[in-house]
PDB file of N, CA and C in Angstrom:
ATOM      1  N   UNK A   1     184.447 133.062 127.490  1.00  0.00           N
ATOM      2  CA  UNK A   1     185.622 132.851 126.670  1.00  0.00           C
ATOM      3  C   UNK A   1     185.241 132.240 125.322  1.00  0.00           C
ATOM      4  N   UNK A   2     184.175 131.235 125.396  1.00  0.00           N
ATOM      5  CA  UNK A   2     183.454 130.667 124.373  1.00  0.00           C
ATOM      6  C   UNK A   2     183.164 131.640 123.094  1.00  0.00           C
ATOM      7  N   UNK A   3     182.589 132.698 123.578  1.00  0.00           N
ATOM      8  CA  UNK A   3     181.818 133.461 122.978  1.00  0.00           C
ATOM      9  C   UNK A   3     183.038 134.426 122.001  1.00  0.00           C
ATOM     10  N   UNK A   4     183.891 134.905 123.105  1.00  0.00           N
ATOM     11  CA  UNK A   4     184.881 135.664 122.581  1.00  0.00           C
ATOM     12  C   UNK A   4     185.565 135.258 121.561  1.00  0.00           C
ATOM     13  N   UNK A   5     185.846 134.083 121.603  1.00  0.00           N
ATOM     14  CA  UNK A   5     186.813 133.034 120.467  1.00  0.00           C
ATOM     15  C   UNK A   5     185.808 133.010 119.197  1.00  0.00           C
ATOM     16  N   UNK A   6     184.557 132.756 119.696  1.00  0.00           N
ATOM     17  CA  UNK A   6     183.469 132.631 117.963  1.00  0.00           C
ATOM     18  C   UNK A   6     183.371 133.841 117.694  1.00  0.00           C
ATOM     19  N   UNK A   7     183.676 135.185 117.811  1.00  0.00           N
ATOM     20  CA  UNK A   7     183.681 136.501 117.843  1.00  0.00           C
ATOM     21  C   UNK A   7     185.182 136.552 116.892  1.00  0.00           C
ATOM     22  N   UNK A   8     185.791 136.204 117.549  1.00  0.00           N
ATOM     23  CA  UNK A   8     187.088 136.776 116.540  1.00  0.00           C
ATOM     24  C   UNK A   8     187.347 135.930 115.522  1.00  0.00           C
ATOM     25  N   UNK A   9     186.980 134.517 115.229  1.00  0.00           N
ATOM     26  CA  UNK A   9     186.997 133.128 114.242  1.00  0.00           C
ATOM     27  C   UNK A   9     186.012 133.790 113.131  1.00  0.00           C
ATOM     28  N   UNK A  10     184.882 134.550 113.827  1.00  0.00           N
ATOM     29  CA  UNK A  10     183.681 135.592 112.840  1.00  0.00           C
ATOM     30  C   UNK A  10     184.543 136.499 111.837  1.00  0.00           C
ATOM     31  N   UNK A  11     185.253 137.258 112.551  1.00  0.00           N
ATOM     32  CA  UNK A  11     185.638 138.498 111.848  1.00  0.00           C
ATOM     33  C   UNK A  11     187.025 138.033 111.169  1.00  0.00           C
ATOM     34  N   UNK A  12     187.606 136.929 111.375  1.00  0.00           N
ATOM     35  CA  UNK A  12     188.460 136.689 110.429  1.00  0.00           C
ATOM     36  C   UNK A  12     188.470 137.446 108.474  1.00  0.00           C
ATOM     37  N   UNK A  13     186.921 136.768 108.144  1.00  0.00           N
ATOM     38  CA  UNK A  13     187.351 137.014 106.542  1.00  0.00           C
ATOM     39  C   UNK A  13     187.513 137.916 106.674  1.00  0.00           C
ATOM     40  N   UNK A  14     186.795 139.109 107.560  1.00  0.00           N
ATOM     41  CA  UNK A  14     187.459 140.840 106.698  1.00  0.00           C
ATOM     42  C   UNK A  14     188.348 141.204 106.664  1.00  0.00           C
ATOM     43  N   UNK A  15     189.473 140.684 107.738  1.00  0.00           N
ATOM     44  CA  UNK A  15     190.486 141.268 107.598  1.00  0.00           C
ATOM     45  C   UNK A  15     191.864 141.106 106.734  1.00  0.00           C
ATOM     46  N   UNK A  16     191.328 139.770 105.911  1.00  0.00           N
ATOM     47  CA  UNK A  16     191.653 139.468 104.708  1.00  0.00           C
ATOM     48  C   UNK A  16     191.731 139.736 103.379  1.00  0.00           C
ATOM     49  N   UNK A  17     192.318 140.453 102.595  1.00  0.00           N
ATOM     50  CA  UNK A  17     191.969 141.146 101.490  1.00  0.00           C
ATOM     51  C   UNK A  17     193.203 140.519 100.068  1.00  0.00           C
ATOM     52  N   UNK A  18     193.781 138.912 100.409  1.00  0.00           N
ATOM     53  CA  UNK A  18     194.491 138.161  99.265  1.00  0.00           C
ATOM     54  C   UNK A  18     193.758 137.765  98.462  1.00  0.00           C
ATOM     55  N   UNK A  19     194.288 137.799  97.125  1.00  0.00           N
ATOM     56  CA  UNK A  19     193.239 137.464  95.962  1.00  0.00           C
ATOM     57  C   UNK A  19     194.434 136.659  95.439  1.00  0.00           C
ATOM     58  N   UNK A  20     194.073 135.542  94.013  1.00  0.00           N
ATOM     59  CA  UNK A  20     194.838 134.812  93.354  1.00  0.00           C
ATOM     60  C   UNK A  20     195.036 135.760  92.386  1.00  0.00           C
ATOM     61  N   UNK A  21     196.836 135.535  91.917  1.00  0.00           N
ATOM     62  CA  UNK A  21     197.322 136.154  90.734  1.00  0.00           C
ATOM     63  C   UNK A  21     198.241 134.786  90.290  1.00  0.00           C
ATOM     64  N   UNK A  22     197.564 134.867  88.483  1.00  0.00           N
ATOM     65  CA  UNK A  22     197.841 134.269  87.612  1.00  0.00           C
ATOM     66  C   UNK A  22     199.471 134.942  87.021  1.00  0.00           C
ATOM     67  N   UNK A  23     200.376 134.019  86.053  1.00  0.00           N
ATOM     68  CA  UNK A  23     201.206 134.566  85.886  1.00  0.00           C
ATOM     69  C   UNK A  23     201.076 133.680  84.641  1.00  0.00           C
ATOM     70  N   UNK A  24     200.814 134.776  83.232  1.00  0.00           N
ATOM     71  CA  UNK A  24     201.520 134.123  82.360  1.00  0.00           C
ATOM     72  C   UNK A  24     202.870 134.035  81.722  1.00  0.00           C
ATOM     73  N   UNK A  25     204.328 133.400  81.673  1.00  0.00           N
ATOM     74  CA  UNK A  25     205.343 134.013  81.167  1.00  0.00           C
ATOM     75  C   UNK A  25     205.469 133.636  79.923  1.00  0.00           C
ATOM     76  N   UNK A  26     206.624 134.351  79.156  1.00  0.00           N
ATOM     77  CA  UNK A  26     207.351 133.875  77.612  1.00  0.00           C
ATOM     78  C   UNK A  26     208.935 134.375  78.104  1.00  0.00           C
ATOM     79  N   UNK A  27     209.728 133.977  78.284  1.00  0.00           N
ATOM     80  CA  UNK A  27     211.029 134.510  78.779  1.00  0.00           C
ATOM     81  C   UNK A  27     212.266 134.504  77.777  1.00  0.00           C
ATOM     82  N   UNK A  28     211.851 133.894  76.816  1.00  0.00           N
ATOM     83  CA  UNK A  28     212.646 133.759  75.504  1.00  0.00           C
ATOM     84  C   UNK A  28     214.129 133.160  76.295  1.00  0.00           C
ATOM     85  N   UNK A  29     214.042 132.173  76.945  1.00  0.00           N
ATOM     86  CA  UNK A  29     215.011 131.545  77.093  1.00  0.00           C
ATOM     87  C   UNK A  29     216.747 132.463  78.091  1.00  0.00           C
ATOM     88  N   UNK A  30     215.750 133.566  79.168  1.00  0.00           N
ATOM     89  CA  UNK A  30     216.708 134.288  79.528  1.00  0.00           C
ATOM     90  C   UNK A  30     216.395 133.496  80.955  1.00  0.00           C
ATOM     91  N   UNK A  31     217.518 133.725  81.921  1.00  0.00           N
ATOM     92  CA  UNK A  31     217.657 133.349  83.433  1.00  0.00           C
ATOM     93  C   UNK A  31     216.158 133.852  84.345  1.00  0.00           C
ATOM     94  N   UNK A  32     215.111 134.585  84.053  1.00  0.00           N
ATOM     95  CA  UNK A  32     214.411 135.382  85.114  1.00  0.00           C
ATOM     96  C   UNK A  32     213.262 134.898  85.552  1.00  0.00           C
ATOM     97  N   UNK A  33     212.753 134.997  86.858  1.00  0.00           N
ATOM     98  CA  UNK A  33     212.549 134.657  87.873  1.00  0.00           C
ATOM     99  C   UNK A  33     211.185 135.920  88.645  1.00  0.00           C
ATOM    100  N   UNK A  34     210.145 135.692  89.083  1.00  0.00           N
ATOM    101  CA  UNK A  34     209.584 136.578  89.337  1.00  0.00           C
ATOM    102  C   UNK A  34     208.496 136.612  91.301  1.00  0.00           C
ATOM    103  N   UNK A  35     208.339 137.291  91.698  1.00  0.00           N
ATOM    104  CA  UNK A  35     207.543 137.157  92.557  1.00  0.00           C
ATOM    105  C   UNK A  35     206.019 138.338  92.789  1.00  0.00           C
ATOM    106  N   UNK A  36     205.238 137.807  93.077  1.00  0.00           N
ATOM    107  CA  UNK A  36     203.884 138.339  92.988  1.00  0.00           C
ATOM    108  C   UNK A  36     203.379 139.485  94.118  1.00  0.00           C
ATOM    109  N   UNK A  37     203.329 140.508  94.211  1.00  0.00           N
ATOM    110  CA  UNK A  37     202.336 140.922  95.489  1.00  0.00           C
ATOM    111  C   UNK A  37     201.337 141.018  95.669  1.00  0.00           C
ATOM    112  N   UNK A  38     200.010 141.354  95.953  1.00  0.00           N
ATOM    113  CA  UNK A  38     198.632 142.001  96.377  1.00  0.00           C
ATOM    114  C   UNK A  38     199.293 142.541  97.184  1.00  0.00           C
ATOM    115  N   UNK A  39     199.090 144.016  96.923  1.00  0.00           N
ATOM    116  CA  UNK A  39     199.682 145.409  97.543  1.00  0.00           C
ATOM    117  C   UNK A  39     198.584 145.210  98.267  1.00  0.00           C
ATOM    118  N   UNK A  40     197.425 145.568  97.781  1.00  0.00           N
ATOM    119  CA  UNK A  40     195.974 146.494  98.414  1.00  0.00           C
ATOM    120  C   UNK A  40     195.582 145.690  97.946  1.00  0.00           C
ATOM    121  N   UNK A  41     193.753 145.758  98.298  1.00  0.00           N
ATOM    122  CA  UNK A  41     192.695 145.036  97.199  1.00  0.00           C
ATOM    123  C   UNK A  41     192.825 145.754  96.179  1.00  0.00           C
ATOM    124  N   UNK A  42     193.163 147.320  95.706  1.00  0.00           N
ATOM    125  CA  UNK A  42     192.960 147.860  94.398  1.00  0.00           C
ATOM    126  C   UNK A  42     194.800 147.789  93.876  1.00  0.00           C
ATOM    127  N   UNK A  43     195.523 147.382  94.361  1.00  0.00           N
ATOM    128  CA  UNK A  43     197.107 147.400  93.598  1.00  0.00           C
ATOM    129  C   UNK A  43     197.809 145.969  93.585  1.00  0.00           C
ATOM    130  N   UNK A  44     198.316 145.727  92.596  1.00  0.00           N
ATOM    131  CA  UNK A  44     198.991 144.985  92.070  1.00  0.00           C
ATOM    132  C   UNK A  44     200.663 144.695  92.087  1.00  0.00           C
ATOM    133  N   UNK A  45     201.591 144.050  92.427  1.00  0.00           N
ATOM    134  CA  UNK A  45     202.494 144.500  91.721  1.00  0.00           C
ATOM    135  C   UNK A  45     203.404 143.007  91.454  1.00  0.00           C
ATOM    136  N   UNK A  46     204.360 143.108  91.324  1.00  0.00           N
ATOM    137  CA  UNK A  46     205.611 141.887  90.340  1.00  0.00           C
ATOM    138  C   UNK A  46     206.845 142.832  90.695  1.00  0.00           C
ATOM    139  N   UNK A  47     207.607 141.731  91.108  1.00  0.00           N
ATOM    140  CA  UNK A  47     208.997 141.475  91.244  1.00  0.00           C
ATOM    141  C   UNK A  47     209.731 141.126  90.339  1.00  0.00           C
ATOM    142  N   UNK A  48     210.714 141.057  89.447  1.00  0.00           N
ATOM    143  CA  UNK A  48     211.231 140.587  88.118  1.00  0.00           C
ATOM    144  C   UNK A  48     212.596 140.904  88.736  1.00  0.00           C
ATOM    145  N   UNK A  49     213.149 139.463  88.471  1.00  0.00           N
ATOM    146  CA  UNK A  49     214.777 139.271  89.258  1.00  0.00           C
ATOM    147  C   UNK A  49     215.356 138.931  87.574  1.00  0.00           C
ATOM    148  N   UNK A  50     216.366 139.599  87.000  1.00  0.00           N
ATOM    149  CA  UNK A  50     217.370 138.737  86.212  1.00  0.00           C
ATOM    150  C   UNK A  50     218.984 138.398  86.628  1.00  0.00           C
ATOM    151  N   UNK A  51     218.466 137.141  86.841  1.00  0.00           N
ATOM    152  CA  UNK A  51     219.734 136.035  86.922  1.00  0.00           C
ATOM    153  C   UNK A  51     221.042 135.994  85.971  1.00  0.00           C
ATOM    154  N   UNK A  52     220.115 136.094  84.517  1.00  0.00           N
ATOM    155  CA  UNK A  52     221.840 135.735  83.408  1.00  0.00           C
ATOM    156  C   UNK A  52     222.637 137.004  83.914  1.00  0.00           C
ATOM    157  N   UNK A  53     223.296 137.324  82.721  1.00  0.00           N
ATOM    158  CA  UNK A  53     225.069 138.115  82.013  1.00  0.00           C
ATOM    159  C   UNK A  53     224.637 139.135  81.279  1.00  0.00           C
ATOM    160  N   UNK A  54     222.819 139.197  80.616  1.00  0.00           N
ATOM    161  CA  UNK A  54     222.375 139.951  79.718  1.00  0.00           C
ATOM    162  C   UNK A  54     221.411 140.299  80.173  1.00  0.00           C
ATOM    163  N   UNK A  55     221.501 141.931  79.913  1.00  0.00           N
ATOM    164  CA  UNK A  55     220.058 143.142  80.278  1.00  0.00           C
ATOM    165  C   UNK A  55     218.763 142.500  79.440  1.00  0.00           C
ATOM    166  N   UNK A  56     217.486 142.750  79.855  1.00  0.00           N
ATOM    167  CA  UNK A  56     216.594 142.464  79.620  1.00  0.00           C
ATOM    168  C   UNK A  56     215.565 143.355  79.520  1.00  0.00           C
ATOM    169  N   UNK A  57     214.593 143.368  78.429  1.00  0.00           N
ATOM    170  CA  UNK A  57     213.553 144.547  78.210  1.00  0.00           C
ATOM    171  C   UNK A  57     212.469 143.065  78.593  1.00  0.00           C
ATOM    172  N   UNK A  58     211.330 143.884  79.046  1.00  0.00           N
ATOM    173  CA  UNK A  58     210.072 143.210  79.781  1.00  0.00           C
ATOM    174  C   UNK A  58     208.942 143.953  79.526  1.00  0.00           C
ATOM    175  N   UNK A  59     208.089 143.694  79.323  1.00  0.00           N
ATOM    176  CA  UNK A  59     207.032 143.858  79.099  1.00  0.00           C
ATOM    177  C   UNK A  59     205.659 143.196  79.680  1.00  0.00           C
ATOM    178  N   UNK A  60     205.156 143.806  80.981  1.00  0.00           N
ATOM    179  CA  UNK A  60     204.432 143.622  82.059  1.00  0.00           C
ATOM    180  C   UNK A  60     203.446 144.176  81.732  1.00  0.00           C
ATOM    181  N   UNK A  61     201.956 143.063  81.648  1.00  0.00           N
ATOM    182  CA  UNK A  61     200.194 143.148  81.432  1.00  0.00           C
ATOM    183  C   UNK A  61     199.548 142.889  82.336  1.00  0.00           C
ATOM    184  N   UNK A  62     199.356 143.654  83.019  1.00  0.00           N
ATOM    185  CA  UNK A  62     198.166 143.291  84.222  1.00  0.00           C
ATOM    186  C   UNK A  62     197.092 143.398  83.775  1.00  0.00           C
ATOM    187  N   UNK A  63     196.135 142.776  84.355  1.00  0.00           N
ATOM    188  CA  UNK A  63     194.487 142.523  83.798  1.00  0.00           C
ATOM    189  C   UNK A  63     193.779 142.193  85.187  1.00  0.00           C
ATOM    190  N   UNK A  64     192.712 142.380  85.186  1.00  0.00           N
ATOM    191  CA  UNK A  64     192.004 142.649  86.366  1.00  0.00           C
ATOM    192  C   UNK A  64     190.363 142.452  85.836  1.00  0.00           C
ATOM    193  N   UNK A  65     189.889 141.783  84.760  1.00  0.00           N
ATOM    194  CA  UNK A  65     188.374 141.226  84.099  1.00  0.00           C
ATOM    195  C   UNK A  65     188.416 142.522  83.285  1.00  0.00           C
ATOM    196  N   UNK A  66     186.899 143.479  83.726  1.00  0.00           N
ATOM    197  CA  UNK A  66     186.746 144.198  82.739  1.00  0.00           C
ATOM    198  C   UNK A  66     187.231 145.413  82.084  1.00  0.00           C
ATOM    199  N   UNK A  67     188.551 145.942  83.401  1.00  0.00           N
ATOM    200  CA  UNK A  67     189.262 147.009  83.431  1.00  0.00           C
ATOM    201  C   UNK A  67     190.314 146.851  82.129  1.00  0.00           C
ATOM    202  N   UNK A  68     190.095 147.925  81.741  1.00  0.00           N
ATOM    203  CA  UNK A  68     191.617 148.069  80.613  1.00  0.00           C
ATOM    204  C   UNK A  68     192.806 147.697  81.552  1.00  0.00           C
ATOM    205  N   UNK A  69     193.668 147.058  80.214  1.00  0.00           N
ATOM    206  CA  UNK A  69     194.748 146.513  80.976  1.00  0.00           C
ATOM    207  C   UNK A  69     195.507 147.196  80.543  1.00  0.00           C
ATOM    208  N   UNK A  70     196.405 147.142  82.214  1.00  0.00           N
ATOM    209  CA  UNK A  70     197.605 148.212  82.438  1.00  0.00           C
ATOM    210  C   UNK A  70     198.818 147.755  82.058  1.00  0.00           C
ATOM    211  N   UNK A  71     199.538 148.275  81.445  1.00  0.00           N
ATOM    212  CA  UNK A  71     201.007 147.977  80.600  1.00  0.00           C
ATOM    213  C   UNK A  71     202.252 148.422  81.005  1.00  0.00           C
ATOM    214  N   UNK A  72     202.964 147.773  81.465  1.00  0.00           N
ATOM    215  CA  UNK A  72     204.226 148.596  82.397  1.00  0.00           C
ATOM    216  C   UNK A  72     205.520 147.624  81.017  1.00  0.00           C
ATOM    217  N   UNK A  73     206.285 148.921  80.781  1.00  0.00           N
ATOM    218  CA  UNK A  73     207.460 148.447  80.080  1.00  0.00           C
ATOM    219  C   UNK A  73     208.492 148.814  81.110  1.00  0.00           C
ATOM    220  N   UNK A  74     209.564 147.539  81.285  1.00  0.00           N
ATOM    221  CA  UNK A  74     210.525 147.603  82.550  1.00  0.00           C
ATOM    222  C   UNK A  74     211.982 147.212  82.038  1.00  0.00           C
ATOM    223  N   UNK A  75     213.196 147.724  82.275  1.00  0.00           N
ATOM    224  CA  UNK A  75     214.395 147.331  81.936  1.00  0.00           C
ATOM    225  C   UNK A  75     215.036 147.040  82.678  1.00  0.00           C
ATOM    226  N   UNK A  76     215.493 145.645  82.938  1.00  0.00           N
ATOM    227  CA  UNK A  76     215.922 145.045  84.135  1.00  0.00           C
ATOM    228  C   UNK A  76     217.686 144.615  84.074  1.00  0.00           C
ATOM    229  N   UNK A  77     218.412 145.241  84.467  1.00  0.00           N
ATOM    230  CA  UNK A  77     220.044 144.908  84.006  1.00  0.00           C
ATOM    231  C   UNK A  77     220.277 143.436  84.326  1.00  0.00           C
ATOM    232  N   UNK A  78     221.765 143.014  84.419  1.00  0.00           N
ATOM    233  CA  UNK A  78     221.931 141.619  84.607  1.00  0.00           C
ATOM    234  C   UNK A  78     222.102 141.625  86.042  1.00  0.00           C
ATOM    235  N   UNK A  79     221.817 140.297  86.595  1.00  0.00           N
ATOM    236  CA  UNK A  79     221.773 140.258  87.945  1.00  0.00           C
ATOM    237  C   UNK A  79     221.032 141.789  88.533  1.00  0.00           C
ATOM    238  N   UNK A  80     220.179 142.177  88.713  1.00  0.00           N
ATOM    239  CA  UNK A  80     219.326 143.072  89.023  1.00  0.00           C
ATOM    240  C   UNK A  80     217.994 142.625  88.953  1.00  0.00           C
ATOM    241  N   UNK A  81     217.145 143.746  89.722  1.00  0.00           N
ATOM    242  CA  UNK A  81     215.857 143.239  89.873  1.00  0.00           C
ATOM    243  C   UNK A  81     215.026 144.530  89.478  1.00  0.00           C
ATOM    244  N   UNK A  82     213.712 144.636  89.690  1.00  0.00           N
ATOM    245  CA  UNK A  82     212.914 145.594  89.068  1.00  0.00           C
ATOM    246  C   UNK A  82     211.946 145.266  89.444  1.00  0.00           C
ATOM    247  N   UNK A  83     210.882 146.419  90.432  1.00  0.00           N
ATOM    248  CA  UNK A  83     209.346 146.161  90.239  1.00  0.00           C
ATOM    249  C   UNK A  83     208.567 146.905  89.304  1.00  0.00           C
ATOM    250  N   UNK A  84     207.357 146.506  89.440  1.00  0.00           N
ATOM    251  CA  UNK A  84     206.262 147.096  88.407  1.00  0.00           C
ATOM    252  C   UNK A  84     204.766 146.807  89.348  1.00  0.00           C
ATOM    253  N   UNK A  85     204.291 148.162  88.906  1.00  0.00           N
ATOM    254  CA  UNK A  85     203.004 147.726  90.490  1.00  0.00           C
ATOM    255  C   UNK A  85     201.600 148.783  88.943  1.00  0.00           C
ATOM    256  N   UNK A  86     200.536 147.881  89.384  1.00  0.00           N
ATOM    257  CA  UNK A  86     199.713 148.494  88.762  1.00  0.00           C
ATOM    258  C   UNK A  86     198.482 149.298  89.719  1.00  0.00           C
ATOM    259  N   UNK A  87     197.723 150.227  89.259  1.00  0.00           N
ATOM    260  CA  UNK A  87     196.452 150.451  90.404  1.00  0.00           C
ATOM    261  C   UNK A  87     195.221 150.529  89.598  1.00  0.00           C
ATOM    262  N   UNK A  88     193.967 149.702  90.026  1.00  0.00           N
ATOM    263  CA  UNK A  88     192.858 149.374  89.554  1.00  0.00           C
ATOM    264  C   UNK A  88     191.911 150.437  89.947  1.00  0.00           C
ATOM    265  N   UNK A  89     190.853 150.455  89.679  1.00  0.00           N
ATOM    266  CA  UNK A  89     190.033 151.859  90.048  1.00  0.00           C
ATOM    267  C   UNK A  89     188.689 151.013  90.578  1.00  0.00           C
ATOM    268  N   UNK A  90     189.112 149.778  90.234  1.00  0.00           N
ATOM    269  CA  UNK A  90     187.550 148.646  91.215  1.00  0.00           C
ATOM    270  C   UNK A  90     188.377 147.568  91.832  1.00  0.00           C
ATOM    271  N   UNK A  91     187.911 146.991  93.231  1.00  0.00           N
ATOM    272  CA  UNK A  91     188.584 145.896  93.853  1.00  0.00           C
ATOM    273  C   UNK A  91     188.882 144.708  93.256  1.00  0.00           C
ATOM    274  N   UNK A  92     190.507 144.005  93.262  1.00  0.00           N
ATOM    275  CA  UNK A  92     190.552 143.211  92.429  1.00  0.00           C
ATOM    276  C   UNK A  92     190.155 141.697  93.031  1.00  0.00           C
ATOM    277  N   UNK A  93     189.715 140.925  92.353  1.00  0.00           N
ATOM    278  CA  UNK A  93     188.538 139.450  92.598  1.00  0.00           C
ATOM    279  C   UNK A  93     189.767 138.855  92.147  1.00  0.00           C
ATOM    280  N   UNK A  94     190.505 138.795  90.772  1.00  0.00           N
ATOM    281  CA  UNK A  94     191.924 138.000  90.955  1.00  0.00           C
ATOM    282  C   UNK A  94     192.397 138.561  89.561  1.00  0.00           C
ATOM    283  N   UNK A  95     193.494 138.669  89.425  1.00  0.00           N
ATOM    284  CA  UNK A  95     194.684 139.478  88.789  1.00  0.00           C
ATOM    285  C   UNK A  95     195.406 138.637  87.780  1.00  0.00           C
ATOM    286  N   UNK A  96     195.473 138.838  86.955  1.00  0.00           N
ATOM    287  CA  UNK A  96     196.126 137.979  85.383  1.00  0.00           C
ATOM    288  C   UNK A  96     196.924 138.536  85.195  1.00  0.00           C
ATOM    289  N   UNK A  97     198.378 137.947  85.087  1.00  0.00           N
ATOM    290  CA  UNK A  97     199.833 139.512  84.857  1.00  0.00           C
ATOM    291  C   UNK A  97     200.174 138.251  83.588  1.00  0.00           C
ATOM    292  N   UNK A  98     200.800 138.694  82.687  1.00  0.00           N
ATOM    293  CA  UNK A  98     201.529 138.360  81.642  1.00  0.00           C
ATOM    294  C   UNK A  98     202.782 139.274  81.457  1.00  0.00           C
ATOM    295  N   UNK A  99     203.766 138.140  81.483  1.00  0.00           N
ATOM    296  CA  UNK A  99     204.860 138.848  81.574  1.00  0.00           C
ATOM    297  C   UNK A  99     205.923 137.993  80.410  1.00  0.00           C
ATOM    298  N   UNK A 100     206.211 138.964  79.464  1.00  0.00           N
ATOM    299  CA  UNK A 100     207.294 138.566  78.396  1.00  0.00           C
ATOM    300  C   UNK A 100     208.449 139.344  78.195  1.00  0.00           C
ATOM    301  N   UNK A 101     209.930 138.594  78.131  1.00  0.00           N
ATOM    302  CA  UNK A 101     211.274 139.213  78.004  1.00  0.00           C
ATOM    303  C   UNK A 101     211.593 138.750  76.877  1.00  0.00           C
ATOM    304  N   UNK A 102     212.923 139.612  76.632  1.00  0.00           N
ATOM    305  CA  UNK A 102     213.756 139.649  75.481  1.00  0.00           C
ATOM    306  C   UNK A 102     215.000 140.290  76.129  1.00  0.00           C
ATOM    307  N   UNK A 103     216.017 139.902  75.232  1.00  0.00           N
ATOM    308  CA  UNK A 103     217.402 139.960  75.806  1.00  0.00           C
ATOM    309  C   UNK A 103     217.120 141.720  75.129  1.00  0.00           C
ATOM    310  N   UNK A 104     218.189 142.266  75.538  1.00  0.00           N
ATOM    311  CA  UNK A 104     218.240 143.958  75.338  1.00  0.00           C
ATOM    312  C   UNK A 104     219.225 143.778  74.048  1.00  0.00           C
TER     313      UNK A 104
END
């Protein structure tokens, strides 16, 4: 039983594939609110909730080190939500999203 338990405590890390994602925002002073995924080791994505009375244009930067960074433009109504998912072409080590709004 000993053995079996240091056997599966072993193989833990692989089956792990969470990385840290950074979030930079600028929200220009609107209600919104965001949440993070690690889809995959190679995908990315963001949740973008707006809270106020006023539609919102967004502008979503994922970065991933040396990969060109991927640019998702998103229009999020009031009280509505919106994802944005990026895909990397090398495994991501940890994920930098910058995310800036403006009222519509």
């Amino acid at each position: 039983m000993k053995k079996f338990c240091c056997v599966v405590l072993a193989l833990l890390p692989l089956t792990a594939f969470a990385y840290p994602i950074d979030v930079q925002k600028n929200l220009n002073g609107l209600k919104i609110d965001y949440e993070t995924f690690d889809t995959d080791k190679d995908i990315g994505s963001i949740k973008v909730v707006n809270f106020g009375d006023v539609d919102a244009i967004c502008k979503v930067v994922f970065n991933n080190g040396p990969e060109a960074p991927r640019t998702r433009n998103i229009e999020i109504p009031a009280r509505k939500h919106t994802n944005a998912t990026a895909k990397f072409s090398r495994e991501i080590i940890r994920l930098r999203i910058d995310l800036s709004c403006s009222p519509k």
